[in-house]
PDB file of N, CA and C in Angstrom:
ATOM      1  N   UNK A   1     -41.580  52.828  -6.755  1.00  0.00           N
ATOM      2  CA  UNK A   1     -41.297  51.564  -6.104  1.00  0.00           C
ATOM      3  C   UNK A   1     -41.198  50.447  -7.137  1.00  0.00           C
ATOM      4  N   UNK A   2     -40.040  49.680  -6.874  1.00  0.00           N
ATOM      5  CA  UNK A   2     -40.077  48.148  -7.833  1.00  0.00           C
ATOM      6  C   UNK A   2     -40.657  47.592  -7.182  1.00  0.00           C
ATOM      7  N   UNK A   3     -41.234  46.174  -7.679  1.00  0.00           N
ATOM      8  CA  UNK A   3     -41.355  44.497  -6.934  1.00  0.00           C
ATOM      9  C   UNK A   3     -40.409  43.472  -7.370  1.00  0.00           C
ATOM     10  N   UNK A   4     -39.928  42.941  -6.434  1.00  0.00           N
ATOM     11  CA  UNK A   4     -39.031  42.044  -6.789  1.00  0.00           C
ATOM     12  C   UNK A   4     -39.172  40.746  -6.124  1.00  0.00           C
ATOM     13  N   UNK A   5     -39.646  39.597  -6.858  1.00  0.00           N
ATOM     14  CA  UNK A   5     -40.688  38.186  -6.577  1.00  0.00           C
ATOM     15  C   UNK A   5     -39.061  37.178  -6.146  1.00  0.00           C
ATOM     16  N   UNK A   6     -38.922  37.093  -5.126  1.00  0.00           N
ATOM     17  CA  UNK A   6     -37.994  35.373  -5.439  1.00  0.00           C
ATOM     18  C   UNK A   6     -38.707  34.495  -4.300  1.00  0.00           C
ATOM     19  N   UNK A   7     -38.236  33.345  -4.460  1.00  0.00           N
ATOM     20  CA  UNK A   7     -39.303  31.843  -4.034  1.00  0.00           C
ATOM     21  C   UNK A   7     -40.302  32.386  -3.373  1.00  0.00           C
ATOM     22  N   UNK A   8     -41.678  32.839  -3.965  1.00  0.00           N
ATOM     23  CA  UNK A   8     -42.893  33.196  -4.025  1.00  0.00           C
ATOM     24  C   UNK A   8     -42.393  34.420  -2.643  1.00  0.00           C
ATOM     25  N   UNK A   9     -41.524  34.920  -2.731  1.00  0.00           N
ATOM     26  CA  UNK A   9     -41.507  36.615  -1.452  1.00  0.00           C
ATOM     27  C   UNK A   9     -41.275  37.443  -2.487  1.00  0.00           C
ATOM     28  N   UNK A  10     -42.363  38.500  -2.043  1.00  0.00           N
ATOM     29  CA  UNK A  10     -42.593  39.466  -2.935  1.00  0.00           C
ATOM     30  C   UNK A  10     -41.986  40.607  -2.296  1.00  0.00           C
ATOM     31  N   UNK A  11     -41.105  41.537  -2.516  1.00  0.00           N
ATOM     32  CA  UNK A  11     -40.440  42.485  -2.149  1.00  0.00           C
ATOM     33  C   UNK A  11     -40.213  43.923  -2.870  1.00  0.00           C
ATOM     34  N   UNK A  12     -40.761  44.774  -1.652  1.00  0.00           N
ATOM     35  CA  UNK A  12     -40.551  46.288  -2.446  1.00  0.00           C
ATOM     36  C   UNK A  12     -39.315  47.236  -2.290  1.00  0.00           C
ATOM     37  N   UNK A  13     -38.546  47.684  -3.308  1.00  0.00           N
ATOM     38  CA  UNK A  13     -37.473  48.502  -3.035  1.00  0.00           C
ATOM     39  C   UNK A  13     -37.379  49.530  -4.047  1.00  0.00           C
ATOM     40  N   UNK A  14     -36.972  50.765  -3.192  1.00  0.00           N
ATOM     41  CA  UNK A  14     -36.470  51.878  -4.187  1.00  0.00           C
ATOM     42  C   UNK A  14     -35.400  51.900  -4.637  1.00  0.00           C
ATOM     43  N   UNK A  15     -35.064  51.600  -6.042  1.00  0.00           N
ATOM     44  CA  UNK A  15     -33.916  51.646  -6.748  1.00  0.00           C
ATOM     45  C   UNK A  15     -32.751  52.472  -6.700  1.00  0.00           C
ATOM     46  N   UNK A  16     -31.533  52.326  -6.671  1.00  0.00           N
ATOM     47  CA  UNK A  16     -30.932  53.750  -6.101  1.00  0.00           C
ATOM     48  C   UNK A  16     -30.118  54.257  -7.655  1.00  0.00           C
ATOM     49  N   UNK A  17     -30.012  55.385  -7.965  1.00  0.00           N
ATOM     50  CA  UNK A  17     -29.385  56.032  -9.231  1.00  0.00           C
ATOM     51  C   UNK A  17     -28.395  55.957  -8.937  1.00  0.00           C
ATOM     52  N   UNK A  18     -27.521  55.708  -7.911  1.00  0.00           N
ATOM     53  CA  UNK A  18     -26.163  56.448  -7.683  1.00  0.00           C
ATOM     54  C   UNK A  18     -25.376  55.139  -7.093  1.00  0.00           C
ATOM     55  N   UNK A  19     -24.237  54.393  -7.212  1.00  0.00           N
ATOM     56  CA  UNK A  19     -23.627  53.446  -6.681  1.00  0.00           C
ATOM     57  C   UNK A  19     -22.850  53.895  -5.659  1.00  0.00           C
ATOM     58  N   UNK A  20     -22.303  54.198  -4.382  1.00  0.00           N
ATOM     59  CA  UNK A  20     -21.523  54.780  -3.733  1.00  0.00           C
ATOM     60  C   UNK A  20     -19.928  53.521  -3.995  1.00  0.00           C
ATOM     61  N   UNK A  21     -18.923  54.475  -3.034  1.00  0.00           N
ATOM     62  CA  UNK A  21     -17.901  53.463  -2.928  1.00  0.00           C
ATOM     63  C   UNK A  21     -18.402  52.632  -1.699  1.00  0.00           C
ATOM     64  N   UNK A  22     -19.029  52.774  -0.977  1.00  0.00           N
ATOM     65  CA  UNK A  22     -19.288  51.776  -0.003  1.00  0.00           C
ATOM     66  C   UNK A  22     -20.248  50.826  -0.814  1.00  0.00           C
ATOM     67  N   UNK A  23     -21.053  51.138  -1.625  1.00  0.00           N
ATOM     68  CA  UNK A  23     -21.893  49.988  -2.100  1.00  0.00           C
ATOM     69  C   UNK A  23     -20.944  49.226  -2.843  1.00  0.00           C
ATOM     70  N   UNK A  24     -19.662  49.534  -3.216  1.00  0.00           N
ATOM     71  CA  UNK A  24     -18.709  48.751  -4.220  1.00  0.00           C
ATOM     72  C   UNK A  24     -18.341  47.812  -3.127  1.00  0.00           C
ATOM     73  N   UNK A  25     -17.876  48.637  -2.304  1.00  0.00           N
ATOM     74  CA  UNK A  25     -16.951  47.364  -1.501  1.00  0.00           C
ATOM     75  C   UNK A  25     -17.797  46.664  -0.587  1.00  0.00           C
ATOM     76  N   UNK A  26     -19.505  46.824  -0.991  1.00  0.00           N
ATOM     77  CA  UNK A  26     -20.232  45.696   0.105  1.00  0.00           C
ATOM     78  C   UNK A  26     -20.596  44.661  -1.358  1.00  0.00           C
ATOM     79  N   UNK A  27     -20.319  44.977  -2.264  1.00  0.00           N
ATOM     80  CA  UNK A  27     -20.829  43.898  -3.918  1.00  0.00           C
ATOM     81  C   UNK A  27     -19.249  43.031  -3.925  1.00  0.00           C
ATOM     82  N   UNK A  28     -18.207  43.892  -3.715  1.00  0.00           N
ATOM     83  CA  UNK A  28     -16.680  43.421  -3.482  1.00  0.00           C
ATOM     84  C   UNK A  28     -16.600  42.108  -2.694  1.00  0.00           C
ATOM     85  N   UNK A  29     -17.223  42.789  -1.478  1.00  0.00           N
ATOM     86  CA  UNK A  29     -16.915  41.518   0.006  1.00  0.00           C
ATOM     87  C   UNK A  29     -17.742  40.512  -0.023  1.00  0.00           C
ATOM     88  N   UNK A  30     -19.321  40.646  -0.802  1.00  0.00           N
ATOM     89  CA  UNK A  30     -20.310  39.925  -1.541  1.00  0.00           C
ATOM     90  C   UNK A  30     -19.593  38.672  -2.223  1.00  0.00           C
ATOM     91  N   UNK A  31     -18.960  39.762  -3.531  1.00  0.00           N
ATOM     92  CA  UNK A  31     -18.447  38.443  -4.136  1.00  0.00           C
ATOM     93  C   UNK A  31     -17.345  37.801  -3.563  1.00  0.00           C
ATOM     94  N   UNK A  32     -16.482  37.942  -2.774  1.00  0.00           N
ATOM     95  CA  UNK A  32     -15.464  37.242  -2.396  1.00  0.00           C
ATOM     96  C   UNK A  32     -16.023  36.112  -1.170  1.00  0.00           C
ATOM     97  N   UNK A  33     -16.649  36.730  -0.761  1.00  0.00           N
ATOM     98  CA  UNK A  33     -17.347  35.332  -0.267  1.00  0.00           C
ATOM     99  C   UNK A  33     -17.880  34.077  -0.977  1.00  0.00           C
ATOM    100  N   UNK A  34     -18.514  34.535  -1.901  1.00  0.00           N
ATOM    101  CA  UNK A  34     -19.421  33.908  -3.432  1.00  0.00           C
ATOM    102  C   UNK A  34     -18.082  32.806  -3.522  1.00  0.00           C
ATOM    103  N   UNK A  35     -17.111  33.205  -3.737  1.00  0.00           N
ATOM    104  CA  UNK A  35     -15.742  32.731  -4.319  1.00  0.00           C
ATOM    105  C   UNK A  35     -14.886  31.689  -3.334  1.00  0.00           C
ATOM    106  N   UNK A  36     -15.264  31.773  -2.117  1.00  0.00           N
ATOM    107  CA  UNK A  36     -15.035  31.093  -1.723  1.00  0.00           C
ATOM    108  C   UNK A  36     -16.176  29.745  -1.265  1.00  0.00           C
ATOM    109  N   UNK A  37     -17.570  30.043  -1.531  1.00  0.00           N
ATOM    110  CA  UNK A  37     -18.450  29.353  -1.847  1.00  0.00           C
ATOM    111  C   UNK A  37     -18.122  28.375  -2.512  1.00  0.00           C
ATOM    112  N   UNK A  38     -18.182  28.822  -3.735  1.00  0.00           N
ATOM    113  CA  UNK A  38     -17.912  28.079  -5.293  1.00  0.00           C
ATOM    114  C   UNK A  38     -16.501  28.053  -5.865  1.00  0.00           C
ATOM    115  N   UNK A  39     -16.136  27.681  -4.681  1.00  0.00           N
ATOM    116  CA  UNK A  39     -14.363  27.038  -5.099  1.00  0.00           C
ATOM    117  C   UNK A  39     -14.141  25.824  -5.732  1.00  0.00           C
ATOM    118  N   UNK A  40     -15.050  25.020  -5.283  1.00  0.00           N
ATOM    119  CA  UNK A  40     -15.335  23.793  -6.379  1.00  0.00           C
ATOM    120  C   UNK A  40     -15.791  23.798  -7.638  1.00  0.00           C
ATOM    121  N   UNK A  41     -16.548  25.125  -8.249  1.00  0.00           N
ATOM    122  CA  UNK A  41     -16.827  25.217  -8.815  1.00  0.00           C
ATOM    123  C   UNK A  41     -16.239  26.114  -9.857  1.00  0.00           C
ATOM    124  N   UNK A  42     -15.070  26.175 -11.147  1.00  0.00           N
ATOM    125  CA  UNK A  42     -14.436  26.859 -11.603  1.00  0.00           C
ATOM    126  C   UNK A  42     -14.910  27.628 -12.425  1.00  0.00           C
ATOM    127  N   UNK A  43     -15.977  27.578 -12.868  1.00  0.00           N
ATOM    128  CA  UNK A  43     -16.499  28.555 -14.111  1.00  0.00           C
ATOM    129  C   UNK A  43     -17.327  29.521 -13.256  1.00  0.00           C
ATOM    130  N   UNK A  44     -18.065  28.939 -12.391  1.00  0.00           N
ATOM    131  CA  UNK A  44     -18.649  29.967 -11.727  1.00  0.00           C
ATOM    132  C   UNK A  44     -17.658  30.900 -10.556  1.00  0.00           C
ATOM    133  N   UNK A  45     -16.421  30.339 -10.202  1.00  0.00           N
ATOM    134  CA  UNK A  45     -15.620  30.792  -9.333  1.00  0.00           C
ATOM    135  C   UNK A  45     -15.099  32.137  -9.873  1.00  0.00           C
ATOM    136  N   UNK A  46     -14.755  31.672 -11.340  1.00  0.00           N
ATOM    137  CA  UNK A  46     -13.900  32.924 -12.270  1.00  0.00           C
ATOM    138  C   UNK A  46     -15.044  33.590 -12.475  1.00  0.00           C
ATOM    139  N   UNK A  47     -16.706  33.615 -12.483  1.00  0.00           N
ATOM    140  CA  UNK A  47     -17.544  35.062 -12.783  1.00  0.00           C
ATOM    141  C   UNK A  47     -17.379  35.647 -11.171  1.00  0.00           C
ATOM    142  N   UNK A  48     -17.123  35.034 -10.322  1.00  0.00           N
ATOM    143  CA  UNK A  48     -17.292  35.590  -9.059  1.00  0.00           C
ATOM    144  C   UNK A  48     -15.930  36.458  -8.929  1.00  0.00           C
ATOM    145  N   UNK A  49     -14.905  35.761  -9.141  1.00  0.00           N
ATOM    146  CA  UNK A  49     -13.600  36.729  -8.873  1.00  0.00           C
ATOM    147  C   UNK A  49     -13.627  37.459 -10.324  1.00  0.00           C
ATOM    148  N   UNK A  50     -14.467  37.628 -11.333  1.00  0.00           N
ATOM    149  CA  UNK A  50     -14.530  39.209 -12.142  1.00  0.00           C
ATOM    150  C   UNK A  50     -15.410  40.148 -11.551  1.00  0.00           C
ATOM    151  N   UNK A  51     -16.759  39.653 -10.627  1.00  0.00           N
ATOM    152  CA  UNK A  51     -17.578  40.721 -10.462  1.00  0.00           C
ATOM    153  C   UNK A  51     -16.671  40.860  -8.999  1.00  0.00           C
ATOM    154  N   UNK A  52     -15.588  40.606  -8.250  1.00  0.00           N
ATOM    155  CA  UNK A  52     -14.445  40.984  -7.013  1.00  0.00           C
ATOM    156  C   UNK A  52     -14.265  42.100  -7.824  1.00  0.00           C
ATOM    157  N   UNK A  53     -13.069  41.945  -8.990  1.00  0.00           N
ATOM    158  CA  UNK A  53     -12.048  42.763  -9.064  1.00  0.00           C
ATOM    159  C   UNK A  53     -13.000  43.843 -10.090  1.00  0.00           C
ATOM    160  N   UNK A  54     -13.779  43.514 -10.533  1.00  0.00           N
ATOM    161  CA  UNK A  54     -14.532  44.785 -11.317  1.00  0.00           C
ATOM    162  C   UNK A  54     -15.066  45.737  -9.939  1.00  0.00           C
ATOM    163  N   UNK A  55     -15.499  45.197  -9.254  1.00  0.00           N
ATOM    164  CA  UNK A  55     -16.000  46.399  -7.911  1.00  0.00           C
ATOM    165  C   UNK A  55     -15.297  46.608  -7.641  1.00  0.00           C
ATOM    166  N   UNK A  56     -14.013  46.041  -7.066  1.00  0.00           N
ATOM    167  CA  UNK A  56     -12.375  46.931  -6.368  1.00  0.00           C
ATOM    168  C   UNK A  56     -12.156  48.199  -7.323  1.00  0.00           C
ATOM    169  N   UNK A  57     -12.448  47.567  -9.306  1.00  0.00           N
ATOM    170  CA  UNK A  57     -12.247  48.681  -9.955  1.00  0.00           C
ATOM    171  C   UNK A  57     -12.845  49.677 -10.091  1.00  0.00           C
ATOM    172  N   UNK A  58     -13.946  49.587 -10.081  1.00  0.00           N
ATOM    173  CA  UNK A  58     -14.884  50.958  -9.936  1.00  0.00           C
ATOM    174  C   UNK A  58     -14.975  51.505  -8.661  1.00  0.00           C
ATOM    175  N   UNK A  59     -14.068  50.949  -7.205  1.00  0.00           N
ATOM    176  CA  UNK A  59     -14.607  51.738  -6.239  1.00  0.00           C
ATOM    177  C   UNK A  59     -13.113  52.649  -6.439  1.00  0.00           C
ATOM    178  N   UNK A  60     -12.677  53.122  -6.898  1.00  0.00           N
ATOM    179  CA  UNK A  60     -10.979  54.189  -7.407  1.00  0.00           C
ATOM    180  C   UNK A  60     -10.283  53.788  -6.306  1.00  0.00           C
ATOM    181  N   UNK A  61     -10.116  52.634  -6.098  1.00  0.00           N
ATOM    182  CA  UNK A  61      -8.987  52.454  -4.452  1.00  0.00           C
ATOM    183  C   UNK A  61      -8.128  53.986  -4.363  1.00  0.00           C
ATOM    184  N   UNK A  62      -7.251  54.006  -5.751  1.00  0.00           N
ATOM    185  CA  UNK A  62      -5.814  54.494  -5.629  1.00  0.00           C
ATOM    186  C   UNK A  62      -6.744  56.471  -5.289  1.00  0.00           C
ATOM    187  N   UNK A  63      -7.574  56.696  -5.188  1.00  0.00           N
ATOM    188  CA  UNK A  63      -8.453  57.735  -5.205  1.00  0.00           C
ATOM    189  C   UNK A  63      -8.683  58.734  -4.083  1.00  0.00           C
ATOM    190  N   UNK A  64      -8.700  57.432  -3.024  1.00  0.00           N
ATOM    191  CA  UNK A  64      -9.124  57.275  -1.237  1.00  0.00           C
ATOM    192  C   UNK A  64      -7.869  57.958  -0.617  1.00  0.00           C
ATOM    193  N   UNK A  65      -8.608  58.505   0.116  1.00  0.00           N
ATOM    194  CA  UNK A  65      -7.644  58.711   1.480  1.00  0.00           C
ATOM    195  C   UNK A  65      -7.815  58.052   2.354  1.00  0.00           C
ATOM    196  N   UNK A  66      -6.784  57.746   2.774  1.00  0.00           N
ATOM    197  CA  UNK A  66      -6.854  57.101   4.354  1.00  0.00           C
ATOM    198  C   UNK A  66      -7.171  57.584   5.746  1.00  0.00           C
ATOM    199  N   UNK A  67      -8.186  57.088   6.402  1.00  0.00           N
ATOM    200  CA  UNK A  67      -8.067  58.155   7.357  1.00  0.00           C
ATOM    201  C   UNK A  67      -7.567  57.328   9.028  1.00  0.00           C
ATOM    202  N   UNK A  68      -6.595  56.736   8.656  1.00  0.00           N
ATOM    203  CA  UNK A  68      -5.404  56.216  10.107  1.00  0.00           C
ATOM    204  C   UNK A  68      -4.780  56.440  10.530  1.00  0.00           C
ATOM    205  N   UNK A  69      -4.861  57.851  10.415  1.00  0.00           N
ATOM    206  CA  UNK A  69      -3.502  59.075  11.115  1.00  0.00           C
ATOM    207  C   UNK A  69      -3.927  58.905  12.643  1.00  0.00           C
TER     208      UNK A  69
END
């Protein structure tokens, strides 16, 4: 088990070894929200749309099958 402290809440979680593609595209939809947050904000806008398109990249889009038959 970790602890993980933010504004004095102390929180326990098991770390996971393995990133799935669904955990990409919930860090993906994460940051694109982030991005539209901090649209006023340009330096932080551009780390938000690299940690977008770095998760689109590691989740192998072109990889997937579709399943909308």
């Amino acid at each position: 088990m970790t602890k993980y402290t933010y504004c004095d809440l102390e929180m326990e979680y098991e770390p996971a070894y393995y990133v799935s593609t669904l955990d990409w595209f919930n860090i993906a939809s994460c940051a694109r929200k982030r991005m539209t947050e901090y649209c006023h904000d340009m330096k932080r806008w551009r780390g938000e749309r690299r940690s977008f398109y770095s998760s689109i990249q590691a989740m192998n889009v072109d990889t997937k099958e579709l399943l909308d038959v």
